[in-house]
C-alpha atoms as a PDB file:
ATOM      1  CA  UNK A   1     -46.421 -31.906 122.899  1.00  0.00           C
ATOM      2  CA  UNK A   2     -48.070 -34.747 124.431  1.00  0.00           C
ATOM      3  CA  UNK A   3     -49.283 -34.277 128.031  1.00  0.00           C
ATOM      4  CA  UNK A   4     -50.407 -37.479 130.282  1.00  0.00           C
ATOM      5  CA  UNK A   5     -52.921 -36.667 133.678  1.00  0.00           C
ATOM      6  CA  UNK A   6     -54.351 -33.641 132.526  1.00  0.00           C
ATOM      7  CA  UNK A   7     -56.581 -34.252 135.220  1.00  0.00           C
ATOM      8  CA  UNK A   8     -54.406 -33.870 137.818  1.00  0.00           C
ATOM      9  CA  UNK A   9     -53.160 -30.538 139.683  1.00  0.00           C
ATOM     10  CA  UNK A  10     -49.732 -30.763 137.827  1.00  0.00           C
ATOM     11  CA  UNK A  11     -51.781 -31.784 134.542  1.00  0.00           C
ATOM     12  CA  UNK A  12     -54.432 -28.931 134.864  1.00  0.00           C
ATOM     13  CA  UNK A  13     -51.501 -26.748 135.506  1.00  0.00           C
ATOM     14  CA  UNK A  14     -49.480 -27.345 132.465  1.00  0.00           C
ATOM     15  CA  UNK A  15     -52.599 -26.753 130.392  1.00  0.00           C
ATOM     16  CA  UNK A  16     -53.443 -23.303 131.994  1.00  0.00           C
ATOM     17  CA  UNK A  17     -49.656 -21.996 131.715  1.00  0.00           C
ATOM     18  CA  UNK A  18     -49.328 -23.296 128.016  1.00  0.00           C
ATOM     19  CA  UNK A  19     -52.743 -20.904 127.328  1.00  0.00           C
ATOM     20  CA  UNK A  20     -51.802 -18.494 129.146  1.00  0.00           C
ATOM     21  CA  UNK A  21     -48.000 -18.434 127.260  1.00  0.00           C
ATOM     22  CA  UNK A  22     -50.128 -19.064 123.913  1.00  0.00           C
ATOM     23  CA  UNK A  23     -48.078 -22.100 123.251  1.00  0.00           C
ATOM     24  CA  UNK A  24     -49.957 -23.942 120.048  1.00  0.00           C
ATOM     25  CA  UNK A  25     -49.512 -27.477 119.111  1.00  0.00           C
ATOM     26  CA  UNK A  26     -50.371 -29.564 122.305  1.00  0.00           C
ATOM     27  CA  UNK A  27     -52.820 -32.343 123.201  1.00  0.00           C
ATOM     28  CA  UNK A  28     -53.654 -32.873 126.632  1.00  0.00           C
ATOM     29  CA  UNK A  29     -55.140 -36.726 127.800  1.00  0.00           C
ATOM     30  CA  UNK A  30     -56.921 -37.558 130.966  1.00  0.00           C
ATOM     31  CA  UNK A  31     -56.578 -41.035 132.805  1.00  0.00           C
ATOM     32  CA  UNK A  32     -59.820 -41.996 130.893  1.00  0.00           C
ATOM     33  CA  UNK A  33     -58.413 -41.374 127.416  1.00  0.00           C
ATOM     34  CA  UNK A  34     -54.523 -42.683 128.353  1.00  0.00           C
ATOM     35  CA  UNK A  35     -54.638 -45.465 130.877  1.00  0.00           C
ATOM     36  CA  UNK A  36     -51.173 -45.713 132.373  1.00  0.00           C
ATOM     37  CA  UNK A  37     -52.206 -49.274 133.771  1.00  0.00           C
ATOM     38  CA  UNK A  38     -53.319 -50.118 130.088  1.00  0.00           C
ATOM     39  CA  UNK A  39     -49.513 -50.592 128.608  1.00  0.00           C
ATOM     40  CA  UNK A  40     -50.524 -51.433 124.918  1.00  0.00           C
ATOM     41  CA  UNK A  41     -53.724 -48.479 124.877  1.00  0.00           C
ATOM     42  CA  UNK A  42     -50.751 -46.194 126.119  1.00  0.00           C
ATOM     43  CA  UNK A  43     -48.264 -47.386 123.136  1.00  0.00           C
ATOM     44  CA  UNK A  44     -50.715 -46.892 120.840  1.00  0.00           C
ATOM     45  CA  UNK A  45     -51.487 -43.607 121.443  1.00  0.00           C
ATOM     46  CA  UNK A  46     -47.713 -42.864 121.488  1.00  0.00           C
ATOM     47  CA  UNK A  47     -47.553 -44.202 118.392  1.00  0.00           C
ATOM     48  CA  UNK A  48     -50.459 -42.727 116.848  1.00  0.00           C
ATOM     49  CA  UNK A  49     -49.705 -38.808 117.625  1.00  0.00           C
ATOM     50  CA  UNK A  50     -46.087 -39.285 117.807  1.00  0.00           C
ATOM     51  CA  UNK A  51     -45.181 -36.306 119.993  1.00  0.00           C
ATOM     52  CA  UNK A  52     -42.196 -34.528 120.066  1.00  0.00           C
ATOM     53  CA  UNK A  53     -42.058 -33.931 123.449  1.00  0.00           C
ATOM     54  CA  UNK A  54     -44.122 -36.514 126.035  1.00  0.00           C
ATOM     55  CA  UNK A  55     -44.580 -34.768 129.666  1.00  0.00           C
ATOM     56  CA  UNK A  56     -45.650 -37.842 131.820  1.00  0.00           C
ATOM     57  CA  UNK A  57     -47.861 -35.755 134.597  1.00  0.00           C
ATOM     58  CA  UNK A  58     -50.106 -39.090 135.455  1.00  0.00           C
ATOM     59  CA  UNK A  59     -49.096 -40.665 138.630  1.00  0.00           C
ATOM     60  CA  UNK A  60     -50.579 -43.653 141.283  1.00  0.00           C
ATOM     61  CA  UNK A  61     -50.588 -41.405 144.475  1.00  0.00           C
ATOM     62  CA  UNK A  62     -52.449 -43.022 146.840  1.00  0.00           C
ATOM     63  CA  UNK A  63     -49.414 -44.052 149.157  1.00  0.00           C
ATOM     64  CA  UNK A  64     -51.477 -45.830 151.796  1.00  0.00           C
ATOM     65  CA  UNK A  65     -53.703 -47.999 149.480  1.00  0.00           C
ATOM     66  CA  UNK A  66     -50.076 -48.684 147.541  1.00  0.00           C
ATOM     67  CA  UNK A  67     -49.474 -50.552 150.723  1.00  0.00           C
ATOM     68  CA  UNK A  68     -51.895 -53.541 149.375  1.00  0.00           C
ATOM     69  CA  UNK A  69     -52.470 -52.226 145.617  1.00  0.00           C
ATOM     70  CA  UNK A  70     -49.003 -53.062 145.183  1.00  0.00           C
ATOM     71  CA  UNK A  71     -49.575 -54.704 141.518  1.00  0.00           C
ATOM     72  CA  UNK A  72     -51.310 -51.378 140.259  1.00  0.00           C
ATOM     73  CA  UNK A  73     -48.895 -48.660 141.821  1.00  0.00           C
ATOM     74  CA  UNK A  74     -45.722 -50.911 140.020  1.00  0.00           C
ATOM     75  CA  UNK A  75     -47.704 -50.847 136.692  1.00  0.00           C
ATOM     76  CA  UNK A  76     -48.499 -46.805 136.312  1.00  0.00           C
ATOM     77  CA  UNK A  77     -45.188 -45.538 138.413  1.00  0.00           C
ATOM     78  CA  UNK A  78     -42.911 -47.720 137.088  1.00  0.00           C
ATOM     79  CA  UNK A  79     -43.687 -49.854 133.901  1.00  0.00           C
ATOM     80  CA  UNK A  80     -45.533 -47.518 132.107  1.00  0.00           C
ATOM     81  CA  UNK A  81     -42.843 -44.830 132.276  1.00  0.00           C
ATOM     82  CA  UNK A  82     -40.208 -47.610 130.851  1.00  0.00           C
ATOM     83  CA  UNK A  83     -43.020 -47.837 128.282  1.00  0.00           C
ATOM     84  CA  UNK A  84     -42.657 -44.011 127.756  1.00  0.00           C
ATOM     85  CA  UNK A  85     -39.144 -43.754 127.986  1.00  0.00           C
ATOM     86  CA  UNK A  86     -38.713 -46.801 125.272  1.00  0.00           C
ATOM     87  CA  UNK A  87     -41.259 -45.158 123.200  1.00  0.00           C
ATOM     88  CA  UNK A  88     -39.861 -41.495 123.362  1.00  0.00           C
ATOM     89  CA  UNK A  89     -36.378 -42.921 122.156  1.00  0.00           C
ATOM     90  CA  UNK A  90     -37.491 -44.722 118.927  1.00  0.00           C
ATOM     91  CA  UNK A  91     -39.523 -41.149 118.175  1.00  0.00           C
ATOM     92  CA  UNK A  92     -36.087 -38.582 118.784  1.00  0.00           C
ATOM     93  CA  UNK A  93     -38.692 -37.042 121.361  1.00  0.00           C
ATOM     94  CA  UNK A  94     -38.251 -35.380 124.961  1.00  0.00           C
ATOM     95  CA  UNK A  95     -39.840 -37.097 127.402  1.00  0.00           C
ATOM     96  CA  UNK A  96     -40.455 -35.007 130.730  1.00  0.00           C
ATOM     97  CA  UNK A  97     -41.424 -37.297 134.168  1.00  0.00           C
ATOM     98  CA  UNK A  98     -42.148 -36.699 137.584  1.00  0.00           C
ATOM     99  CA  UNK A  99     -41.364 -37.933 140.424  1.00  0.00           C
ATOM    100  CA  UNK A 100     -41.112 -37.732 144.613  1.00  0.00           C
ATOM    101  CA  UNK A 101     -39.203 -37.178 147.625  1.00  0.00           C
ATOM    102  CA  UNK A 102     -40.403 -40.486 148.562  1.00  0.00           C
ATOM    103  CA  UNK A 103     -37.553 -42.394 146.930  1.00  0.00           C
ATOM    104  CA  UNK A 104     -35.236 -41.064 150.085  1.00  0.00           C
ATOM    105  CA  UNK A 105     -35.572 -42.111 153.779  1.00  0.00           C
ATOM    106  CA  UNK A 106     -36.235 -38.772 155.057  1.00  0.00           C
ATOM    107  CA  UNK A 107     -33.049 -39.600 157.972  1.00  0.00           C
ATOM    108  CA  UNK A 108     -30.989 -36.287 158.607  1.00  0.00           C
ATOM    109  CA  UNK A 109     -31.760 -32.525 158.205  1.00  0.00           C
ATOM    110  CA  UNK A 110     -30.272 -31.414 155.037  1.00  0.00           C
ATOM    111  CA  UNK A 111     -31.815 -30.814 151.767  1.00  0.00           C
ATOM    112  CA  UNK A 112     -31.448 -33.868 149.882  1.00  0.00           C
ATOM    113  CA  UNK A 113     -29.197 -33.779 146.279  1.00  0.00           C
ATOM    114  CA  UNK A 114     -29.779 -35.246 142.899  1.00  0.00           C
ATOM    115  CA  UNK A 115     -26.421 -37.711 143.609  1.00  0.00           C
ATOM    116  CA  UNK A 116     -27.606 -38.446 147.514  1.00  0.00           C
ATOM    117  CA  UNK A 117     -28.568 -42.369 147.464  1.00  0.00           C
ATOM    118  CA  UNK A 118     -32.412 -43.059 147.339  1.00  0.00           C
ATOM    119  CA  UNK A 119     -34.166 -45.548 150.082  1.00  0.00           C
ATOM    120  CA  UNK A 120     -37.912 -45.417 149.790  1.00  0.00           C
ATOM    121  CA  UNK A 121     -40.030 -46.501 152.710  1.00  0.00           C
ATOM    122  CA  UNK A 122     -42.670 -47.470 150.845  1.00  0.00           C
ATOM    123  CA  UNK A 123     -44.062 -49.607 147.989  1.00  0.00           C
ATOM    124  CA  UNK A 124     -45.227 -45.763 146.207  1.00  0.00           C
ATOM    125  CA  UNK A 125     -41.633 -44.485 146.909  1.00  0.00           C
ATOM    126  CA  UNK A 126     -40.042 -47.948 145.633  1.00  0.00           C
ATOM    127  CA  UNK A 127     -42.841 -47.704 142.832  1.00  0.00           C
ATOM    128  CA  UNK A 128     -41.464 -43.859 141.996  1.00  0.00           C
ATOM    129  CA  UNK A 129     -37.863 -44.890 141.998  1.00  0.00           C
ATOM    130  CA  UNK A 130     -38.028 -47.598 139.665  1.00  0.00           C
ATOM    131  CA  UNK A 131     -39.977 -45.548 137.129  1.00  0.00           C
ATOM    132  CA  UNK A 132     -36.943 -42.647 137.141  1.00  0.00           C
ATOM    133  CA  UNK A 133     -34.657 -45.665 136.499  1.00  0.00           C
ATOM    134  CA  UNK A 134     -36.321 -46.577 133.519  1.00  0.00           C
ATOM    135  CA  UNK A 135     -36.623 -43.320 132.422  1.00  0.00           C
ATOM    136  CA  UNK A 136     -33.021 -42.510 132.712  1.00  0.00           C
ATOM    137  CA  UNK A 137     -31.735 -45.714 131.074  1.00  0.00           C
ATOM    138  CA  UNK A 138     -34.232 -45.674 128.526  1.00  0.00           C
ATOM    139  CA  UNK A 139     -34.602 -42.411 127.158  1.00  0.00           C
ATOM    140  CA  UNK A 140     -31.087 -40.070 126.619  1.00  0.00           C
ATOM    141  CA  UNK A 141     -33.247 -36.913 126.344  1.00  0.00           C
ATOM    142  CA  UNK A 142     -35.136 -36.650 129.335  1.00  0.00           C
ATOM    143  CA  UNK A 143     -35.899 -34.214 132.138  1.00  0.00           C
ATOM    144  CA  UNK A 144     -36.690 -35.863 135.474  1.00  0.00           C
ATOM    145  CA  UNK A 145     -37.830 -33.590 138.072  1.00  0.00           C
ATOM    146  CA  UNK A 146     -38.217 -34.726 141.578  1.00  0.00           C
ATOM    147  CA  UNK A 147     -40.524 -32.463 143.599  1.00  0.00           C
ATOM    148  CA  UNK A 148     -42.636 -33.050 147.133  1.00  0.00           C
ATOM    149  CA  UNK A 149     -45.639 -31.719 149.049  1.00  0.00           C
ATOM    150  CA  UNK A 150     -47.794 -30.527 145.801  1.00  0.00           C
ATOM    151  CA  UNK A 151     -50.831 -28.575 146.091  1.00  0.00           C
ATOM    152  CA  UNK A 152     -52.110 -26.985 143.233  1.00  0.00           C
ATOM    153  CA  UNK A 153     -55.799 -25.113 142.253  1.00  0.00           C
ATOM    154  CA  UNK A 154     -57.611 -28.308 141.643  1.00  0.00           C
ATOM    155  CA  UNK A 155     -58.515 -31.596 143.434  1.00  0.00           C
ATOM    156  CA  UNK A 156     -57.142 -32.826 146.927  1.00  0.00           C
ATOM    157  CA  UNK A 157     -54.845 -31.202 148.931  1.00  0.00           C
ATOM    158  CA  UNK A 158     -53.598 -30.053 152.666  1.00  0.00           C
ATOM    159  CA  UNK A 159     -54.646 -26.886 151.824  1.00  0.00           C
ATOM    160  CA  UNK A 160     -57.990 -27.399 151.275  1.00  0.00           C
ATOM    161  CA  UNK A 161     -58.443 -29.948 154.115  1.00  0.00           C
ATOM    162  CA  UNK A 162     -56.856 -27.417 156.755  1.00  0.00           C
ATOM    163  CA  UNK A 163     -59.501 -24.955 155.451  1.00  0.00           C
ATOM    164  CA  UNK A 164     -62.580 -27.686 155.919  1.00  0.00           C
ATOM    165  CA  UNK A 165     -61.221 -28.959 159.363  1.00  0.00           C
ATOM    166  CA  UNK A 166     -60.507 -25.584 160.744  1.00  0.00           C
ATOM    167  CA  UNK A 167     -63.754 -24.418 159.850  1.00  0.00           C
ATOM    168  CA  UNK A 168     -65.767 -27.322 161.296  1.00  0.00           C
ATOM    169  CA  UNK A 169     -62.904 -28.218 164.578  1.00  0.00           C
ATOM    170  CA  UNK A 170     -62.348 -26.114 167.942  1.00  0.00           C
ATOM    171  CA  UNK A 171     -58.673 -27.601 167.731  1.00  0.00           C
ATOM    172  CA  UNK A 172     -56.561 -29.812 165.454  1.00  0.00           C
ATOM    173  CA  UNK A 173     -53.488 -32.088 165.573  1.00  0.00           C
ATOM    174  CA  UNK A 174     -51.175 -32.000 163.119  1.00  0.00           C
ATOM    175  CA  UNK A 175     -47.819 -33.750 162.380  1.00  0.00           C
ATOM    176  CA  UNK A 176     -44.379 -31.235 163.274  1.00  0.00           C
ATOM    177  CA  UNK A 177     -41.870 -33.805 162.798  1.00  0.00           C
ATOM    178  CA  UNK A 178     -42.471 -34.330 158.637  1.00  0.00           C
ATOM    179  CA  UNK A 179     -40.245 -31.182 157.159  1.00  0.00           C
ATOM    180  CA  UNK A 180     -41.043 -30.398 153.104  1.00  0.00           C
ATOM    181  CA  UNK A 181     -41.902 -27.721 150.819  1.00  0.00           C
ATOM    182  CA  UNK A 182     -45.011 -26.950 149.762  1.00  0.00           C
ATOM    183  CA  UNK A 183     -44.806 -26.651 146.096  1.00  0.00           C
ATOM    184  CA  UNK A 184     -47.671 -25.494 143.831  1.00  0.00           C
ATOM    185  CA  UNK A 185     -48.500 -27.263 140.632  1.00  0.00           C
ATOM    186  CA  UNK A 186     -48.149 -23.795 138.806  1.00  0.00           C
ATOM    187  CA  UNK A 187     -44.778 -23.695 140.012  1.00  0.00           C
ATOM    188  CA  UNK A 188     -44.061 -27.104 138.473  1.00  0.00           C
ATOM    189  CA  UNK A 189     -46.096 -26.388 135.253  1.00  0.00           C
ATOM    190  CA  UNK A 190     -44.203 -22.966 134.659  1.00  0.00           C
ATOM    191  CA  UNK A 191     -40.690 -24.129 135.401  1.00  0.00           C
ATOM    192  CA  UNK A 192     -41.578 -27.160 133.238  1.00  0.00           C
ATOM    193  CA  UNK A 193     -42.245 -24.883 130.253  1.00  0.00           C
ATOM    194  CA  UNK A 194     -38.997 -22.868 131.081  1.00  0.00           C
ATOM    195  CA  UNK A 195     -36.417 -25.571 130.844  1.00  0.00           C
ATOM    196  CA  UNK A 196     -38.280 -26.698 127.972  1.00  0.00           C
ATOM    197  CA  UNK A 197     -38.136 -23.710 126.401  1.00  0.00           C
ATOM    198  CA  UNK A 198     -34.003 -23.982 127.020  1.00  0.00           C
ATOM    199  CA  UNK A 199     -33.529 -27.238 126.084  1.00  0.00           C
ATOM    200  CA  UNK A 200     -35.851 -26.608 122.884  1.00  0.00           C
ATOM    201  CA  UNK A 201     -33.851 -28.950 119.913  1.00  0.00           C
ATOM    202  CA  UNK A 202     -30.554 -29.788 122.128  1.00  0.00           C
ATOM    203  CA  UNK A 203     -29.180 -32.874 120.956  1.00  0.00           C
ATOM    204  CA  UNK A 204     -28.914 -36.151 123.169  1.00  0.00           C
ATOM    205  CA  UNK A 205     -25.599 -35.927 124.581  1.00  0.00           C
ATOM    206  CA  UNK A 206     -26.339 -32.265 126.002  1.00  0.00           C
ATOM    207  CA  UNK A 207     -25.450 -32.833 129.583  1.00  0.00           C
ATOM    208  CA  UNK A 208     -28.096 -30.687 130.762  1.00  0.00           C
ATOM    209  CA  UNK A 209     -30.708 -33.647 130.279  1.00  0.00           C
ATOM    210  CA  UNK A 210     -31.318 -35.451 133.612  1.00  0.00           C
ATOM    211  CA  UNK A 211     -32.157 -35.389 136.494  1.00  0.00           C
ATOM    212  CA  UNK A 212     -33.258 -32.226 139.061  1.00  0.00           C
ATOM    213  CA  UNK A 213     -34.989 -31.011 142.362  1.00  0.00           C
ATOM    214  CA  UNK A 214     -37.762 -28.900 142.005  1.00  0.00           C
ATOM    215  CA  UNK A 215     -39.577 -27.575 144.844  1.00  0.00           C
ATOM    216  CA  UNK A 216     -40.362 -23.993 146.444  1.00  0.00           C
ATOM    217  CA  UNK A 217     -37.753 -22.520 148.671  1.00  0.00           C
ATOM    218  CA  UNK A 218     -37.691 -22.725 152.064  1.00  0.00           C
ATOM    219  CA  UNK A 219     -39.287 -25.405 154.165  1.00  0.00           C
ATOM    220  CA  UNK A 220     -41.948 -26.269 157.261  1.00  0.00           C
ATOM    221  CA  UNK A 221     -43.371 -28.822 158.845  1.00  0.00           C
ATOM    222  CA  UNK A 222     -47.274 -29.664 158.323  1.00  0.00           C
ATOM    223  CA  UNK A 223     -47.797 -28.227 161.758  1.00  0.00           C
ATOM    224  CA  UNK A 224     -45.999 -24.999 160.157  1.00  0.00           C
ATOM    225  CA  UNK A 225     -48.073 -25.493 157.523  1.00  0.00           C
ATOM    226  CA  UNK A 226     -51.228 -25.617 159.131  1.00  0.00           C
ATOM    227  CA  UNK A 227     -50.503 -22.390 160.927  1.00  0.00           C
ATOM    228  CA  UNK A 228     -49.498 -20.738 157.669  1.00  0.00           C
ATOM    229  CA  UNK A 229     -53.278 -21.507 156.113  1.00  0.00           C
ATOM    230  CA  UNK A 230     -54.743 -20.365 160.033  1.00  0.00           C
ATOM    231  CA  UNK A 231     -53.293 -17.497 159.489  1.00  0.00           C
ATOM    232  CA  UNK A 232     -54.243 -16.744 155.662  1.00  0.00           C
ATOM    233  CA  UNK A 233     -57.989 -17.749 156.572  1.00  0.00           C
ATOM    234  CA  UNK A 234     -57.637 -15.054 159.766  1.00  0.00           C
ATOM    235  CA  UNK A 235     -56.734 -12.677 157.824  1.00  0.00           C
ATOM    236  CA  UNK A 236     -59.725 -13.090 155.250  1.00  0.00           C
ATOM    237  CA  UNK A 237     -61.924 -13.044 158.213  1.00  0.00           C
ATOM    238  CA  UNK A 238     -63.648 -16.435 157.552  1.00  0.00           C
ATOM    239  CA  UNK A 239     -65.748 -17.866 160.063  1.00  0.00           C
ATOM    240  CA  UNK A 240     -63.379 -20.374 161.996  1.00  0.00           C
ATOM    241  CA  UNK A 241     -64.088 -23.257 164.585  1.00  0.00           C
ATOM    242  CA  UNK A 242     -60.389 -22.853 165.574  1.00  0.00           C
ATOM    243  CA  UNK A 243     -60.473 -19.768 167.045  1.00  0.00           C
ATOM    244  CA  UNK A 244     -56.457 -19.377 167.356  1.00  0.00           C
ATOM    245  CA  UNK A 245     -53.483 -20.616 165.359  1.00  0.00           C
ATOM    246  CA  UNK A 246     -52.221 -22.049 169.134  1.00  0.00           C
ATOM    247  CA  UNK A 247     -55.300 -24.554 168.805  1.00  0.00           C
ATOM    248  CA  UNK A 248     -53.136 -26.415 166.257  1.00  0.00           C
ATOM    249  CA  UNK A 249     -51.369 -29.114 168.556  1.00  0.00           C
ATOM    250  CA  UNK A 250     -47.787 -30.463 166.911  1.00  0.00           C
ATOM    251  CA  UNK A 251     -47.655 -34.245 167.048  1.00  0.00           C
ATOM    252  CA  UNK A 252     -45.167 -36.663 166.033  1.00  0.00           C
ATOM    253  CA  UNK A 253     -45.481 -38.892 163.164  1.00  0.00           C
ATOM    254  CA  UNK A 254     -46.047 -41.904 165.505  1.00  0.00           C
ATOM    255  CA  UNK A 255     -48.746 -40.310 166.744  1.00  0.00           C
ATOM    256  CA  UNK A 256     -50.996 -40.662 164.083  1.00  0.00           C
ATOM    257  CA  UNK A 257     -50.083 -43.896 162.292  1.00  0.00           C
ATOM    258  CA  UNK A 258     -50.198 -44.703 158.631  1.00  0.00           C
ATOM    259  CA  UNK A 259     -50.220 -47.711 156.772  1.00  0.00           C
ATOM    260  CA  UNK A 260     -47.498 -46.302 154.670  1.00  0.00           C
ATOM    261  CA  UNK A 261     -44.626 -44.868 156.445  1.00  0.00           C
ATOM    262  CA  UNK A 262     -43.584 -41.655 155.026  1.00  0.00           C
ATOM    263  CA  UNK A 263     -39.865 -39.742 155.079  1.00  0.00           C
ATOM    264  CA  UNK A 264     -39.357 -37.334 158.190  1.00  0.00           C
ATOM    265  CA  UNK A 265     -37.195 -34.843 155.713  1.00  0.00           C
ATOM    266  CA  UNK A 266     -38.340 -34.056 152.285  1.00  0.00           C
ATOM    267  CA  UNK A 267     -36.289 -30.910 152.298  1.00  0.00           C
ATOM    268  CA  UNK A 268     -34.945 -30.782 148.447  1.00  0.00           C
ATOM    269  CA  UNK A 269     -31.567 -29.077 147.243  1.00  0.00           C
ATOM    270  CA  UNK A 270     -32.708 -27.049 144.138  1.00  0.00           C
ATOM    271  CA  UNK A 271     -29.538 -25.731 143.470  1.00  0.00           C
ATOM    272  CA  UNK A 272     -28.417 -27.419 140.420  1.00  0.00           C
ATOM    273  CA  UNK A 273     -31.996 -26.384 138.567  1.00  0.00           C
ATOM    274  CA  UNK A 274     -30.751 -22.931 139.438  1.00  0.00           C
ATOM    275  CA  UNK A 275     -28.108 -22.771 138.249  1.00  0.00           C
ATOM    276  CA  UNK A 276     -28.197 -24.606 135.215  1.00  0.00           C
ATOM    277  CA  UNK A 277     -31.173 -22.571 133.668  1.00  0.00           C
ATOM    278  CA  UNK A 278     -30.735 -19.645 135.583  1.00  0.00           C
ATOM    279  CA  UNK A 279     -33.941 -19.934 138.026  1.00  0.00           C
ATOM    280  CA  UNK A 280     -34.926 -17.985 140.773  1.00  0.00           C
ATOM    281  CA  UNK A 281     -37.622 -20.807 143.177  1.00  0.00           C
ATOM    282  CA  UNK A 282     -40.383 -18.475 145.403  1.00  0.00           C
ATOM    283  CA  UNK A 283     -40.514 -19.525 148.603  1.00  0.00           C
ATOM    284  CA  UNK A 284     -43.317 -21.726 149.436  1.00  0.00           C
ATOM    285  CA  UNK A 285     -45.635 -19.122 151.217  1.00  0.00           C
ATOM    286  CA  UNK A 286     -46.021 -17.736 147.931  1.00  0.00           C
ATOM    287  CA  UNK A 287     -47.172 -20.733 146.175  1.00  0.00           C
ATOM    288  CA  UNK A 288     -49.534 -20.559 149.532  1.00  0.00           C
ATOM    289  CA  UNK A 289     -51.089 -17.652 149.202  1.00  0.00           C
ATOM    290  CA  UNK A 290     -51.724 -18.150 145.244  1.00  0.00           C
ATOM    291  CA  UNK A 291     -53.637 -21.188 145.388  1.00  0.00           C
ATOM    292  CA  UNK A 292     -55.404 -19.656 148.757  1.00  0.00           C
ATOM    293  CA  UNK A 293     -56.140 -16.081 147.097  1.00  0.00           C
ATOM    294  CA  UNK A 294     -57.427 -18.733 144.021  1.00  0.00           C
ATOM    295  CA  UNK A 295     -59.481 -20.386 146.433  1.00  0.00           C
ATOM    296  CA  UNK A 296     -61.384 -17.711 147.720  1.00  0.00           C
ATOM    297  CA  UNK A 297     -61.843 -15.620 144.497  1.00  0.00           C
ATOM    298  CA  UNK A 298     -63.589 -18.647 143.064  1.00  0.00           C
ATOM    299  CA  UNK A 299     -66.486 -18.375 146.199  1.00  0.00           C
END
């Protein structure tokens, strides 16, 4: 097994629930070591280790500087998982990707489904959806696995800004309009390893390869959001600027305007993961509290 962005929250993830399972027999690359931008490095290294299973967790996520890095964004989020896919083929191996809720419009209030028609907003979300295309037309034995609003134990997240600002602000502002799940990269890395662990030698034409939503249940705005880590940080007792969780003003997305325009509904339909490996999805508060409780033990 052959993991891309370990680095990253989903990366760092993967590696700590492989340990922790006692999984033997992976490597784990950073963006120094694997350049997705760098397409002949990259198909090298495939080449070289020839994996058996290739779990793509590297990703251009900056969706504002995508905007104007338009040339960069195209090259890791969509040619270098062609790359990937192409290269997983010729090897027989699995290839697992990523991807976003950014390849929909966000229009309407339901949960969106693998089938529902994509329309990305922006040149990330365009970026995202060309790299699943790739990977589904290039590789028969793939899992793609949409997810949204990831916060995991390491790097940047909302969590970990609400925390900062809330310590240091009398009041915030925060958007109640946007509607997602919070979904923690140990989530992602577990149920990863699960449907790996299901799919483990299924041939090509298994028509479980494809395609699936995977996100916590439930859902909230990032004003709901906000409150939920208020409230967490309350009950701690930590020394808070914001002195109550009605000091967090909802705002509408125009309200605080973005070079990239994001999706008002991110809400995911998880049902066919579900039921097609038997999974039960926490709901996000859960994934919450984890990577807050992880937060604070590490002070």
């Amino acid at each position: 097994m052959l993991i891309l962005g370990a680095g990253g929250q989903v990366g760092r993830a993967l590696q700590a629930e492989l340990a922790r399972r006692q999984i033997p027999g992976w490597q784990a690359l950073t963006r120094a070591e694997a350049d997705l931008a760098d397409p002949e490095s990259l198909r090298t290294i495939i080449r070289a280790r020839q994996p058996q299973v290739i779990i793509n967790a590297a990703a251009y996520t900056q969706v504002d500087r995508a905007e104007t890095e338009v040339a960069l964004a195209m090259a890791v989020n969509a040619e270098a998982p062609a790359l990937l896919a192409e290269e997983a083929a010729a090897l027989g191996a699995v290839l697992v990707h990523y991807s976003t809720d950014y390849v929909f419009d966000g229009t309407g209030t339901a949960p969106y489904a693998e089938t529902d028609a994509t329309c990305p907003l922006s040149v990330y979300g365009r970026s995202k959806h060309e790299g699943e295309v790739a990977v589904m037309a290039g590789c028969r034995r793939h899992l793609l696995l949409r997810t949204s609003w990831v916060l995991g134990r390491h790097g940047h997240n909302f969590l970990r800004t609400m925390l900062r600002l809330m310590a240091e602000r009398p009041q915030l502002r925060v958007v109640a309009d946007q509607w997602g799940a919070p979904t923690s990269a140990e989530l992602i890395a577990s149920t990863t390893l699960d449907v790996l662990a299901q799919m483990d030698g299924q041939p090509a034409d298994d028509p479980r390869w494809g395609l699936y939503h995977l996100a916590a249940a439930g859902s909230t705005s990032w004003h709901g959001y906000a409150g939920e880590v208020w409230r967490l940080a309350a009950a701690r007792g930590l020394p808070l600027a914001l002195a109550a969780e009605a000091d967090i003003l909802p705002i509408a997305t125009e309200d605080y305007p973005l070079p990239a325009p994001r999706p008002k509904n991110s809400r995911l339909d998880t049902g066919r993961l579900r039921s097609t490996f038997g999974l039960a999805l926490p709901d996000w508060q859960q994934g919450v509290r984890d990577v807050f409780d992880w937060e604070m033990d590490k002070q």
